[in-house]
C-alpha atoms as a PDB file:
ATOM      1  CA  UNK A   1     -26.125  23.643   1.454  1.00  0.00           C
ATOM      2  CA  UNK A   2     -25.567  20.372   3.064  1.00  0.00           C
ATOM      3  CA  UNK A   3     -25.245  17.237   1.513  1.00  0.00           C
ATOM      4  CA  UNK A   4     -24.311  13.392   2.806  1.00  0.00           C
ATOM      5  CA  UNK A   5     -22.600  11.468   0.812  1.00  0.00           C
ATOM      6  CA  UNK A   6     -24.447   7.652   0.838  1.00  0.00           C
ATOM      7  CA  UNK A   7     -21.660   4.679   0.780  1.00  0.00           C
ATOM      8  CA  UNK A   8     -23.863   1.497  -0.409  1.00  0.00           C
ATOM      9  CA  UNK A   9     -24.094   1.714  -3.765  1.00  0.00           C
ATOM     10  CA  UNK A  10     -21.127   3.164  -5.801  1.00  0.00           C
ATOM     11  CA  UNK A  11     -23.414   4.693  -8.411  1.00  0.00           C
ATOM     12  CA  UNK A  12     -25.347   6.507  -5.500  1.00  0.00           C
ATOM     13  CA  UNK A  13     -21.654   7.805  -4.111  1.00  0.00           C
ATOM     14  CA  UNK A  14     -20.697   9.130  -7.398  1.00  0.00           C
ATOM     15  CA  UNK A  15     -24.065  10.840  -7.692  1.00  0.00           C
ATOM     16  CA  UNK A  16     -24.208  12.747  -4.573  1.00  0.00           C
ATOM     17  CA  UNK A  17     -20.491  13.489  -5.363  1.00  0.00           C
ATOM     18  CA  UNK A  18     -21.410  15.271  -8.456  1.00  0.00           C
ATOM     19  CA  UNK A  19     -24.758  17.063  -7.123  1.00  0.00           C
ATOM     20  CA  UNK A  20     -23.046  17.897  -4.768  1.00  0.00           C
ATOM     21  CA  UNK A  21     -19.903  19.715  -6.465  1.00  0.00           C
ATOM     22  CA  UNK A  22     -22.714  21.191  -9.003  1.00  0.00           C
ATOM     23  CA  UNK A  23     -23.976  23.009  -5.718  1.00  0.00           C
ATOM     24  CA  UNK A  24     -20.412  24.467  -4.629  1.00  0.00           C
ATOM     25  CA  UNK A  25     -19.166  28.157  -4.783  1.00  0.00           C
ATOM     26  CA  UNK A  26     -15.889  27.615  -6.188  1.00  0.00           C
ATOM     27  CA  UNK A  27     -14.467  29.901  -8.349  1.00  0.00           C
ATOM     28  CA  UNK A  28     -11.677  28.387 -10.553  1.00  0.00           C
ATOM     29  CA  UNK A  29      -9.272  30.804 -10.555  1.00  0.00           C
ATOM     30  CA  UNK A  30      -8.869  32.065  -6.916  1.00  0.00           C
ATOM     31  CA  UNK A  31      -6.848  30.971  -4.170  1.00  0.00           C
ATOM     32  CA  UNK A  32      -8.321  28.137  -1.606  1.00  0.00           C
ATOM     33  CA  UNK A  33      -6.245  27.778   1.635  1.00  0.00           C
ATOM     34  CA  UNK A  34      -6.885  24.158   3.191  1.00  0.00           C
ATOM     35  CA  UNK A  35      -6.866  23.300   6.413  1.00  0.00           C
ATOM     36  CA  UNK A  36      -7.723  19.027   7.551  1.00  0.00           C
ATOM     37  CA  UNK A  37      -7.809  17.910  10.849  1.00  0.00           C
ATOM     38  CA  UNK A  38      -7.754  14.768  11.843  1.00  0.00           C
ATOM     39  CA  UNK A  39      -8.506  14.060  15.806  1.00  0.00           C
ATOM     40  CA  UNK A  40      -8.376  10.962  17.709  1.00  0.00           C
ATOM     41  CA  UNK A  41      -8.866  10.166  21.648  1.00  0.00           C
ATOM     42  CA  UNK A  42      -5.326   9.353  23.067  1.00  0.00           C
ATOM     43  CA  UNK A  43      -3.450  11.295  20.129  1.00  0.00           C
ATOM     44  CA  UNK A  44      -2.007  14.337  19.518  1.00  0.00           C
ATOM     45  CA  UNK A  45      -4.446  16.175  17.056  1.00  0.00           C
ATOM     46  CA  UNK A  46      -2.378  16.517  13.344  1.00  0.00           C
ATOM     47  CA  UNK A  47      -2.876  19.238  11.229  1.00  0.00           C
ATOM     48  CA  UNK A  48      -1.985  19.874   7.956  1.00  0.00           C
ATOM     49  CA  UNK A  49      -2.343  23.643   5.773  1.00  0.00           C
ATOM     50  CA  UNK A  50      -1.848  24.399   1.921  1.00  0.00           C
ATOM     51  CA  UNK A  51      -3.089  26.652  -0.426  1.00  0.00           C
ATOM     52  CA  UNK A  52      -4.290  25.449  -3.665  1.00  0.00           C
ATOM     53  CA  UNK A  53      -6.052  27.054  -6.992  1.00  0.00           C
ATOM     54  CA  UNK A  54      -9.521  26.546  -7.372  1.00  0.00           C
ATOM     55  CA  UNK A  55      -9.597  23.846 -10.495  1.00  0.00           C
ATOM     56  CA  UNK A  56      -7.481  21.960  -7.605  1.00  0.00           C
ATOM     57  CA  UNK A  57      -9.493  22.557  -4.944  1.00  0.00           C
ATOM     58  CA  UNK A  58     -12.510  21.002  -6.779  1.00  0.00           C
ATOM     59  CA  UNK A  59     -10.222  17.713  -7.947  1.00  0.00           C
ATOM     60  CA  UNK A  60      -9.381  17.418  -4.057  1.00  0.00           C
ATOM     61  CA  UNK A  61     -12.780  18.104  -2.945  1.00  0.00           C
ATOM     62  CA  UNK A  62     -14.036  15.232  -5.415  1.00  0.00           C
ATOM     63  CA  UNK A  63     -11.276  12.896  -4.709  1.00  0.00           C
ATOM     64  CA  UNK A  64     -11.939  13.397  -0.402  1.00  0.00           C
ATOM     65  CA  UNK A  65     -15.764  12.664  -0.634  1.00  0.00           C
ATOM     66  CA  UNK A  66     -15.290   9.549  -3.473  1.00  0.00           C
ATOM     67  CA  UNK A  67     -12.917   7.731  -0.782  1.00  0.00           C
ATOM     68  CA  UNK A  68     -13.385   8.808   2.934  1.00  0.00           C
ATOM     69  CA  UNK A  69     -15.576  11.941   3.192  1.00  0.00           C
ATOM     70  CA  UNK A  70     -19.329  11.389   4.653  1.00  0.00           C
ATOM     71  CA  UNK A  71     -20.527  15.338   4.662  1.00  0.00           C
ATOM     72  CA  UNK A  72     -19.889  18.659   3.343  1.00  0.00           C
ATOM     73  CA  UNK A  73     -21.370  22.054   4.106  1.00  0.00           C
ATOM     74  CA  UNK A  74     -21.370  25.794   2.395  1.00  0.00           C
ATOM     75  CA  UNK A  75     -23.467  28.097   3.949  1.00  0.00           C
ATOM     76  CA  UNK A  76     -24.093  30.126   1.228  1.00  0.00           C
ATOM     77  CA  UNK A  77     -22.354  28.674  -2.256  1.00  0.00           C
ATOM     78  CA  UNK A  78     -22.794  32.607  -4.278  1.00  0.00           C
ATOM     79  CA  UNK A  79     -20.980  34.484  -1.454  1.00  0.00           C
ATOM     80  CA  UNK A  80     -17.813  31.944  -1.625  1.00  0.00           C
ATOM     81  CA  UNK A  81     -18.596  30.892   2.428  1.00  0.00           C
ATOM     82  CA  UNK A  82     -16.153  28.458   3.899  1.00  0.00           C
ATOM     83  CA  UNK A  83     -16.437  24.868   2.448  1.00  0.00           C
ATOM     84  CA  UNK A  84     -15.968  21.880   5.363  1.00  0.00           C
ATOM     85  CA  UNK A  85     -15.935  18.558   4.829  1.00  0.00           C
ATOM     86  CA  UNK A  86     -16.638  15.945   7.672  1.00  0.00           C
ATOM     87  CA  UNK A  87     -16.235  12.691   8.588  1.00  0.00           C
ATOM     88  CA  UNK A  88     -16.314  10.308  11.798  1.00  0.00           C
ATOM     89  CA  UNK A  89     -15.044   6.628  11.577  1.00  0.00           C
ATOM     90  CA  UNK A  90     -14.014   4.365  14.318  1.00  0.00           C
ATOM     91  CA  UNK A  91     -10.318   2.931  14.607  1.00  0.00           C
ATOM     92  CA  UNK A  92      -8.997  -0.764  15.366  1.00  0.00           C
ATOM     93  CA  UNK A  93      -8.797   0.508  19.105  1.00  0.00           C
ATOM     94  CA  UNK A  94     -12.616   1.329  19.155  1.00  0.00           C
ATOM     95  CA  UNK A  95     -12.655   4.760  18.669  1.00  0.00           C
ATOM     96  CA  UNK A  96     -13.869   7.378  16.658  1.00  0.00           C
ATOM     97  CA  UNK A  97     -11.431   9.802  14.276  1.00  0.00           C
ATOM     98  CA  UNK A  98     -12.869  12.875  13.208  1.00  0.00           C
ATOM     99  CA  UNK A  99     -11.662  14.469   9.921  1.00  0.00           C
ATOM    100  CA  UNK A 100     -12.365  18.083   9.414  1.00  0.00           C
ATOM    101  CA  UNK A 101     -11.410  19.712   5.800  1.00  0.00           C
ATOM    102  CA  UNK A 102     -12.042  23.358   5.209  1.00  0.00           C
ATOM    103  CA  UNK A 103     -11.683  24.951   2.551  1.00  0.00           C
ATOM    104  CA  UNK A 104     -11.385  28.844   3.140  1.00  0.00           C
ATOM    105  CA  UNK A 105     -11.395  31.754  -0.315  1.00  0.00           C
ATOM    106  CA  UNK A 106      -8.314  33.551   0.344  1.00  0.00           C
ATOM    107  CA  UNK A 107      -8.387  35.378  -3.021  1.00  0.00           C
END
């Protein structure tokens, strides 16, 4: 599954959101470690881990593609794959960041 998330129209955003959090593997009650990284030319790449229930993972999921996230990914939602999130923006220096969330089943 891959879906973009389209920014023009907040109706459309909150639609692909929700099709696209229909589509997800999560399971509710296990364990989701989360790992976002956020890289930028000239900088040090930051990195930031947590593990989080699955009700939460969904509420962060939904919150990350409603306000910066362009993409997300699941290779195959009924086997609980790795869930990534994507997006590329550029930065007052004219630049690109790229954000990278995955979310990983632990148990």
């Amino acid at each position: 599954m891959r879906i973009k998330i389209r920014r023009t129209i907040p109706v459309q955003t909150t639609d692909d959101v929700n099709r696209a959090l229909c589509e997800l593997g999560i399971d509710d009650h296990a364990t989701y470690r989360e790992v976002l990284v956020v890289n930028e030319p000239g900088q040090p790449t930051a990195t930031r881990e947590s593990l989080l229930v699955g009700l939460y993972a969904r509420a962060f999921i939904r919150i990350q593609l409603q306000d910066s996230m362009r993409l997300i990914e699941q290779d195959d939602p009924a086997a609980g794959s790795p869930i990534t999130l994507r997006c590329d923006r550029p930065t007052k220096a004219n630049r690109h960041r790229t954000q990278t969330c995955t979310y990983t089943k632990v148990r």
